[in-house]
N, C-alpha and C. Protein backbone atom coordinates (compact mmCIF):
# COMPACT_ATOMS: atom_id res chain seq x y z
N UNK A 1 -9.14 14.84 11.48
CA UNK A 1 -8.17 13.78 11.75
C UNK A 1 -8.11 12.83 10.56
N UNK A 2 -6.90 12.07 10.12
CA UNK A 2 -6.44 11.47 9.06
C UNK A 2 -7.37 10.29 9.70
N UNK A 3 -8.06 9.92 8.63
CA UNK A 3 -9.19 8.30 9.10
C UNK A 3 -8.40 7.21 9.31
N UNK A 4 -6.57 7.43 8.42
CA UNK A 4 -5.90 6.18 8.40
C UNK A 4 -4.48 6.41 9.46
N UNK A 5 -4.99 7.46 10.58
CA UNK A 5 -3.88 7.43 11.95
C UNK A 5 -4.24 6.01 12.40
N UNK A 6 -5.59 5.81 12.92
CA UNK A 6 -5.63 4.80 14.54
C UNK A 6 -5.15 3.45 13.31
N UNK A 7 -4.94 3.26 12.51
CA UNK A 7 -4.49 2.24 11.90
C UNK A 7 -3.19 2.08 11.81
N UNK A 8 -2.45 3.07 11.35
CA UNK A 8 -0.93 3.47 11.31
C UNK A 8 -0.62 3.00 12.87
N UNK A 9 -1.25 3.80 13.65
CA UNK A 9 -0.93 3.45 14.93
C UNK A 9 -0.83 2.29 15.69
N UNK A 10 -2.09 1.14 14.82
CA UNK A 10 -1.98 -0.28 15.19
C UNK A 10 -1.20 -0.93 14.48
N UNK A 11 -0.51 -0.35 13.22
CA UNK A 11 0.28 -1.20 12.90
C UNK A 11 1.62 -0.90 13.61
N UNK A 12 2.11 0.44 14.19
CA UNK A 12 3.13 0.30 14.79
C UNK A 12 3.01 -0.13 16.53
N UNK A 13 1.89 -0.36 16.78
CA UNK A 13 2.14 -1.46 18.38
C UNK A 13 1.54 -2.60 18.07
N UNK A 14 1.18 -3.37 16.81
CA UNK A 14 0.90 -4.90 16.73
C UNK A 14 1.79 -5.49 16.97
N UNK A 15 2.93 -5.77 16.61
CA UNK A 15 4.03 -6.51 16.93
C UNK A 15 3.90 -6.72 17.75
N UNK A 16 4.00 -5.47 18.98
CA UNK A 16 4.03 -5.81 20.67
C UNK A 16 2.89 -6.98 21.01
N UNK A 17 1.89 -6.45 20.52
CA UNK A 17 0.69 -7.30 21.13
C UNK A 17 0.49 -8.53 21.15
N UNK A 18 -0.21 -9.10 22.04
CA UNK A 18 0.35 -10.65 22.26
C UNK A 18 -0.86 -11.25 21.71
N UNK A 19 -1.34 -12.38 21.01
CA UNK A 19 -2.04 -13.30 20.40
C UNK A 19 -3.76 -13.21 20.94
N UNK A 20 -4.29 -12.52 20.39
CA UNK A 20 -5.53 -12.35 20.77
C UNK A 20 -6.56 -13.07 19.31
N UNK A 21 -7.48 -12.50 19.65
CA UNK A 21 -8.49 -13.60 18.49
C UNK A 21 -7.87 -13.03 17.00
N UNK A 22 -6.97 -12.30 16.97
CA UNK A 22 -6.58 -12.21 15.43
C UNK A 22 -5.57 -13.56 14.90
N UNK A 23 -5.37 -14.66 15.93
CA UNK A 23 -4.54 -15.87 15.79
C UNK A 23 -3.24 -15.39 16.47
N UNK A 24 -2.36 -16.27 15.55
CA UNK A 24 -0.68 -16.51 16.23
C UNK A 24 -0.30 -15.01 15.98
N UNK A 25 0.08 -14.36 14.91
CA UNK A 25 0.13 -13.20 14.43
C UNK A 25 -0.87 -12.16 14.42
N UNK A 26 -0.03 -10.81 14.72
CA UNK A 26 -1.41 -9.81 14.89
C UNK A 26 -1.30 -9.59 13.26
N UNK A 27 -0.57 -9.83 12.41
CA UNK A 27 -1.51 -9.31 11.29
C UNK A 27 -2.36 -11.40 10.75
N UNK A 28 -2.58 -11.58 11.42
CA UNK A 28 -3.19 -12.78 10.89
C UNK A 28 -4.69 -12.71 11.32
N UNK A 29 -5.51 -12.22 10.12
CA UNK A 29 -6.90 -11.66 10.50
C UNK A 29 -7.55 -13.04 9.98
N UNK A 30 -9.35 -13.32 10.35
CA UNK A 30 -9.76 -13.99 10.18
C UNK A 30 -10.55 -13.50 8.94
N UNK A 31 -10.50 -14.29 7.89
CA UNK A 31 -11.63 -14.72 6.78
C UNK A 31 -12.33 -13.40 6.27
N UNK A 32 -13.59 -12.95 7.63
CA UNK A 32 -14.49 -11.87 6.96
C UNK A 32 -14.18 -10.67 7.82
N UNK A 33 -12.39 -10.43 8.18
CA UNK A 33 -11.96 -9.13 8.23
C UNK A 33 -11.90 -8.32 6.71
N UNK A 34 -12.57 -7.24 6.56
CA UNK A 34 -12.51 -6.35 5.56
C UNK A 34 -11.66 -4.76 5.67
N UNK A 35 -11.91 -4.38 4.92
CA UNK A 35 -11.29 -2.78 4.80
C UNK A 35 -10.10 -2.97 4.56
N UNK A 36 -9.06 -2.00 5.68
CA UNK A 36 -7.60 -1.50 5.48
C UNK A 36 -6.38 -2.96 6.23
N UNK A 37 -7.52 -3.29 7.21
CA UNK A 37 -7.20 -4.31 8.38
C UNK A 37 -6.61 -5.66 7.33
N UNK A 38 -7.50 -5.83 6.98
CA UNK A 38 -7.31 -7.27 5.53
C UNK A 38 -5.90 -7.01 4.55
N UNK A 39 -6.33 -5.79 4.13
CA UNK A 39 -5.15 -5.33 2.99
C UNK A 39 -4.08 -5.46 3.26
N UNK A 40 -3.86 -4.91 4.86
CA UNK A 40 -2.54 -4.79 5.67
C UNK A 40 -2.41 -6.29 5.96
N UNK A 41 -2.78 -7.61 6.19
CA UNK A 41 -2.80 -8.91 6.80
C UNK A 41 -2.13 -9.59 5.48
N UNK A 42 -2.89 -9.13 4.03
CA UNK A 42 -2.40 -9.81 2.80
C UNK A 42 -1.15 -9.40 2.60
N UNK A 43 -0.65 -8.16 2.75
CA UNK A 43 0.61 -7.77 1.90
C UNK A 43 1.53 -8.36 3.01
N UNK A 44 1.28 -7.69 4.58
CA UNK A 44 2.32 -8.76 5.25
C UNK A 44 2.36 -9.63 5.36
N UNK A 45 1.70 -10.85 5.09
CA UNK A 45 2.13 -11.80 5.04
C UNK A 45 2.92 -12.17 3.55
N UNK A 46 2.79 -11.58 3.10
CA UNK A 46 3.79 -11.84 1.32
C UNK A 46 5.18 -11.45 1.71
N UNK A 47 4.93 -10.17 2.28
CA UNK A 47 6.29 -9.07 2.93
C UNK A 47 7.54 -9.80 3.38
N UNK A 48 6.44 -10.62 4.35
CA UNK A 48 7.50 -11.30 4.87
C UNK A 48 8.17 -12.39 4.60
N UNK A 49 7.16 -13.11 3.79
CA UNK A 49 7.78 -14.18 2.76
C UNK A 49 9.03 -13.44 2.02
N UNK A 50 8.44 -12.38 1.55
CA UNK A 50 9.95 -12.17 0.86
C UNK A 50 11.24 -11.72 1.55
N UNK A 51 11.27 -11.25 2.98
CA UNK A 51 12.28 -11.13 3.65
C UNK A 51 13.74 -11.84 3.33
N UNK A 52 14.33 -12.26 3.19
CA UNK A 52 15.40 -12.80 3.46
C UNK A 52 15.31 -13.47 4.63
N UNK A 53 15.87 -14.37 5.00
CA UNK A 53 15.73 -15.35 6.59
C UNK A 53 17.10 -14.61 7.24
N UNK A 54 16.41 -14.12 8.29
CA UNK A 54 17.63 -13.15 9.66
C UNK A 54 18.56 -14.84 9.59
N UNK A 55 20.04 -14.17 9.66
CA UNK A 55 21.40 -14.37 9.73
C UNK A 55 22.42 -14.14 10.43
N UNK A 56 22.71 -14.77 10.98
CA UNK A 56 23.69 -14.22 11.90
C UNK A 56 25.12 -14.00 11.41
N UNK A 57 25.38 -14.49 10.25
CA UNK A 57 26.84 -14.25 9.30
C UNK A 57 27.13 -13.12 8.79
N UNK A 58 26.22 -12.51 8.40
CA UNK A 58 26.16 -11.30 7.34
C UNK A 58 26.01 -10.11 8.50
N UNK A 59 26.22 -9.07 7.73
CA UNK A 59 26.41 -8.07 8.27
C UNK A 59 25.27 -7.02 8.74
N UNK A 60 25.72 -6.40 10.14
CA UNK A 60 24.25 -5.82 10.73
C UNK A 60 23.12 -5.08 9.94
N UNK A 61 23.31 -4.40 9.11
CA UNK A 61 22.39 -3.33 8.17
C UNK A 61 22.08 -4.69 7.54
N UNK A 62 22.55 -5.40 7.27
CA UNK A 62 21.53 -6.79 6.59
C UNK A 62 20.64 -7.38 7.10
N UNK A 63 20.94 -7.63 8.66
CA UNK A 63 20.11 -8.39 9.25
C UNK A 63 19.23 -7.58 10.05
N UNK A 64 19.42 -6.01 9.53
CA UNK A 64 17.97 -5.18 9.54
C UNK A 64 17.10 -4.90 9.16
N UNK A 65 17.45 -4.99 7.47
CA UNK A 65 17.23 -5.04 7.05
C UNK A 65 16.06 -5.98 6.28
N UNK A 66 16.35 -7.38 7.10
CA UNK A 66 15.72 -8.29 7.28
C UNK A 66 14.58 -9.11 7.78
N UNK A 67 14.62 -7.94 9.24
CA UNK A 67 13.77 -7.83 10.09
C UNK A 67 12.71 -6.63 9.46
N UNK A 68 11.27 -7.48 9.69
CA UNK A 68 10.03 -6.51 9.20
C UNK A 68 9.87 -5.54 10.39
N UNK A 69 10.11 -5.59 11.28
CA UNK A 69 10.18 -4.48 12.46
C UNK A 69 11.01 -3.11 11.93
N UNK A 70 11.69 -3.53 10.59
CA UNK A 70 12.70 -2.26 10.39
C UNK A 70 11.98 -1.62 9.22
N UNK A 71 10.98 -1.84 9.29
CA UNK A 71 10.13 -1.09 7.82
C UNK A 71 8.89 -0.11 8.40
N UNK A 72 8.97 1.02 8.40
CA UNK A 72 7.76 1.59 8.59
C UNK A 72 6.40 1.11 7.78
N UNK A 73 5.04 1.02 8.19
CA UNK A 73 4.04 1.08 6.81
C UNK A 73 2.61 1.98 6.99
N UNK A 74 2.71 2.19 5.81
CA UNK A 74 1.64 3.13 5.17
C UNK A 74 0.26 2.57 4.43
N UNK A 75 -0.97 2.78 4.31
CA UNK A 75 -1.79 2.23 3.83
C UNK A 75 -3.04 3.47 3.34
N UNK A 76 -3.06 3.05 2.27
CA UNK A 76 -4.33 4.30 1.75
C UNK A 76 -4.94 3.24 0.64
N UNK A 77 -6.43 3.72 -0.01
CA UNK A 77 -7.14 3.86 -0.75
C UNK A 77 -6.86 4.51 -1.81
N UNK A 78 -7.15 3.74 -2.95
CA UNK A 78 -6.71 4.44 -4.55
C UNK A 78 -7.86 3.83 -5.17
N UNK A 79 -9.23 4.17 -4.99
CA UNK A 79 -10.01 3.69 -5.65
C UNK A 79 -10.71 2.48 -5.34
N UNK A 80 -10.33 1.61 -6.33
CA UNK A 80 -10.77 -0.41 -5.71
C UNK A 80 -9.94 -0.38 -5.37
N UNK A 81 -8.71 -0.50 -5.00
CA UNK A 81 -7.34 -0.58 -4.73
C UNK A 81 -6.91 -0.10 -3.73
N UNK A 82 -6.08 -0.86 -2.08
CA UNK A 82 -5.49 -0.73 -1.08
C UNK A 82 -4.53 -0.89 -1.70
N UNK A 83 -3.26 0.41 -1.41
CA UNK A 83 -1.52 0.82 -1.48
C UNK A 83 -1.62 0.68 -0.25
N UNK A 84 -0.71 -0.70 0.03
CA UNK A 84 0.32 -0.72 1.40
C UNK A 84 1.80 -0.80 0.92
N UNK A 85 2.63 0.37 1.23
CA UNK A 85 4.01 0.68 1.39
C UNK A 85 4.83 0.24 2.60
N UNK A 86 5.60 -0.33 2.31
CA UNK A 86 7.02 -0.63 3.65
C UNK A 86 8.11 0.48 3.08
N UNK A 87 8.48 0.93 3.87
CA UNK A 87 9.77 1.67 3.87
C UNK A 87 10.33 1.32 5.20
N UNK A 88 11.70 1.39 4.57
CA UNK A 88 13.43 0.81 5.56
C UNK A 88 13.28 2.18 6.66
N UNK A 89 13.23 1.50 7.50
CA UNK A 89 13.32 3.03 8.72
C UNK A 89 15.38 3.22 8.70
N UNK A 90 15.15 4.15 9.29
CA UNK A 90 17.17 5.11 9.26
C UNK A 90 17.42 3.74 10.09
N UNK A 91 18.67 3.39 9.87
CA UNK A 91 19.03 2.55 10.57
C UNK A 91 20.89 3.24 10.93
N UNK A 92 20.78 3.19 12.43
CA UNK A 92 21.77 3.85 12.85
C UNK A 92 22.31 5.21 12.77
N UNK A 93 21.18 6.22 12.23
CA UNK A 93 20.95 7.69 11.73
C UNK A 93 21.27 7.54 10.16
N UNK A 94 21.22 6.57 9.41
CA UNK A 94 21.52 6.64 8.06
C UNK A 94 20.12 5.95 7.53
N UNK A 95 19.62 7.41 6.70
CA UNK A 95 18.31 7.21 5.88
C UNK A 95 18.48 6.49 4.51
N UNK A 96 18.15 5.22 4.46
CA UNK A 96 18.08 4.53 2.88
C UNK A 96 17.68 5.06 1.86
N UNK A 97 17.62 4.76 0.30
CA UNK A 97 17.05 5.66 -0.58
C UNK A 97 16.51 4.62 -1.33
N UNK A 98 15.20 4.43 -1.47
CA UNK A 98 14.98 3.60 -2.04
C UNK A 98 14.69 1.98 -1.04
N UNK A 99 14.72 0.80 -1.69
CA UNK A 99 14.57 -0.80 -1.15
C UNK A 99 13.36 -0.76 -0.44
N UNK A 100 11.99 -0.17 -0.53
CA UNK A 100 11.05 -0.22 0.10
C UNK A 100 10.06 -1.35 -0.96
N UNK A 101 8.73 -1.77 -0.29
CA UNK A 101 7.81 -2.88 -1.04
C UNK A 101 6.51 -1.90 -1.30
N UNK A 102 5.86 -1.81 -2.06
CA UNK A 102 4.83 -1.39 -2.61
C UNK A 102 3.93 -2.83 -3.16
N UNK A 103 2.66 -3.02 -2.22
CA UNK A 103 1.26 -3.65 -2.82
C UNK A 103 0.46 -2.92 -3.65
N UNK A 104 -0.33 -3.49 -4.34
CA UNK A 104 -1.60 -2.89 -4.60
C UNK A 104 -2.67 -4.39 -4.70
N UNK A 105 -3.60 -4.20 -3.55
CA UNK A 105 -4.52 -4.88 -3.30
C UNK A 105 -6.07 -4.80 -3.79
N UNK A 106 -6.43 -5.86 -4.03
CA UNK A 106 -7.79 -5.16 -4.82
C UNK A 106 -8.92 -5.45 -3.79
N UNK A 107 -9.21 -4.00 -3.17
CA UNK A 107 -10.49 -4.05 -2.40
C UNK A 107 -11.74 -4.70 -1.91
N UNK A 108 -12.00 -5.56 -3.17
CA UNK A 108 -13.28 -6.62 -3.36
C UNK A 108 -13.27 -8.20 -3.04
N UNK A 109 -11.51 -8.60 -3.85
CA UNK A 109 -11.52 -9.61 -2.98
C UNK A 109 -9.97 -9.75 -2.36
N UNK A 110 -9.68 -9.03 -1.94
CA UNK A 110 -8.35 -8.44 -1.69
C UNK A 110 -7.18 -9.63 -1.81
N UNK A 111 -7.04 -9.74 -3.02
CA UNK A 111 -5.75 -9.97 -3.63
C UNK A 111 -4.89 -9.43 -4.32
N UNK A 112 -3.86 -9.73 -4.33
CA UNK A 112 -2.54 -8.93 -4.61
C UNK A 112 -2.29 -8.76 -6.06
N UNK A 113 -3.03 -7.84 -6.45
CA UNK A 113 -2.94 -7.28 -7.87
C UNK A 113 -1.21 -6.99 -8.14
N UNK A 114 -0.92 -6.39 -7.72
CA UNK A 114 0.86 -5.98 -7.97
C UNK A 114 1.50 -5.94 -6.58
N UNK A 115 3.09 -6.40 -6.50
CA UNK A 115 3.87 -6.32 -5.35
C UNK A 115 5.13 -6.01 -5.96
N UNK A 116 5.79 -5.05 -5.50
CA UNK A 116 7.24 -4.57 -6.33
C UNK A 116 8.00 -4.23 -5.32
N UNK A 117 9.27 -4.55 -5.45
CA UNK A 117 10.40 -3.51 -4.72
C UNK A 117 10.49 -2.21 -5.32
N UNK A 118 10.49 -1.01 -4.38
CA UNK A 118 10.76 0.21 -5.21
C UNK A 118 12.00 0.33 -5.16
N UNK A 119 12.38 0.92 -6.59
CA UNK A 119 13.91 1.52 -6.87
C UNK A 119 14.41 2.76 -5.65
C-alpha cells in the first residue's frame, strides 16, 4: 500500500471535518506537528492566500476556480524536501491544462523553499 493514501485520503475529507484540536481549520496544525501533515498545513495555508477572493461578478469557472475545494492535492518526499501539488479538478467535464501550484517544503524546518504556478 502507497504510505501516502491514508493522507491523500485526509486531505480529501478535511474540509468536511468539523474543528477538532487541529484549531479553526483542519489544515491548521499545531507547532510540533511534523512529517507530511505540517508540509500539507504550510503550503495550504499560502495556497490559499493566493486564491483570488470568491466573487460573485465574474464568471463560474472563475469562481471555481477560486475555491480550494476545486484543486485536488498530492504530497510526496524528494529527499529533505515535501512536493505538495494542487491541481484544478475537471470542472463541468472539462479537464484544465496546466494553472496548478507546486511547493517545495523543506523537511527540517518546513518552510517554503519554492511556490510556483505551473504552466
Amino acid at each position: 500500500m502507497n504510505p501516502l493514501l491514508p493522507l491523500l485520503i485526509l486531505t480529501a475529507i478535511a474540509p468536511r471535518a468539523g474543528s477538532t484540536e487541529l484549531g479553526d481549520s483542519p489544515f491548521s496544525l499545531a507547532p510540533k506537528a511534523q512529517g507530511p501533515a505540517r508540509a500539507l498545513a504550510v503550503a495550504h495555508e499560502d495556497f490559499v492566500r493566493r486564491l483570488p477572493p470568491p466573487r460573485e461578478d465574474v464568471a463560474a469557472m472563475e469562481r471555481f476556480a477560486s475555491d480550494p475545494d476545486s484543486y485536488a492535492i498530492a504530497i510526496e518526499r524528494d529527499g529533505v524536501y515535501y512536493i505538495v501539488d494542487y491541481s484544478i479538478k475537471p470542472y463541468q467535464g472539462q479537464s484544465f491544462r496546466g494553472g496548478g501550484y507546486r511547493y517545495r517544503i523543506d523537511g527540517s524546518d518546513f518552510r517554503i523553499v519554492d511556490a510556483r504556478i505551473e504552466p
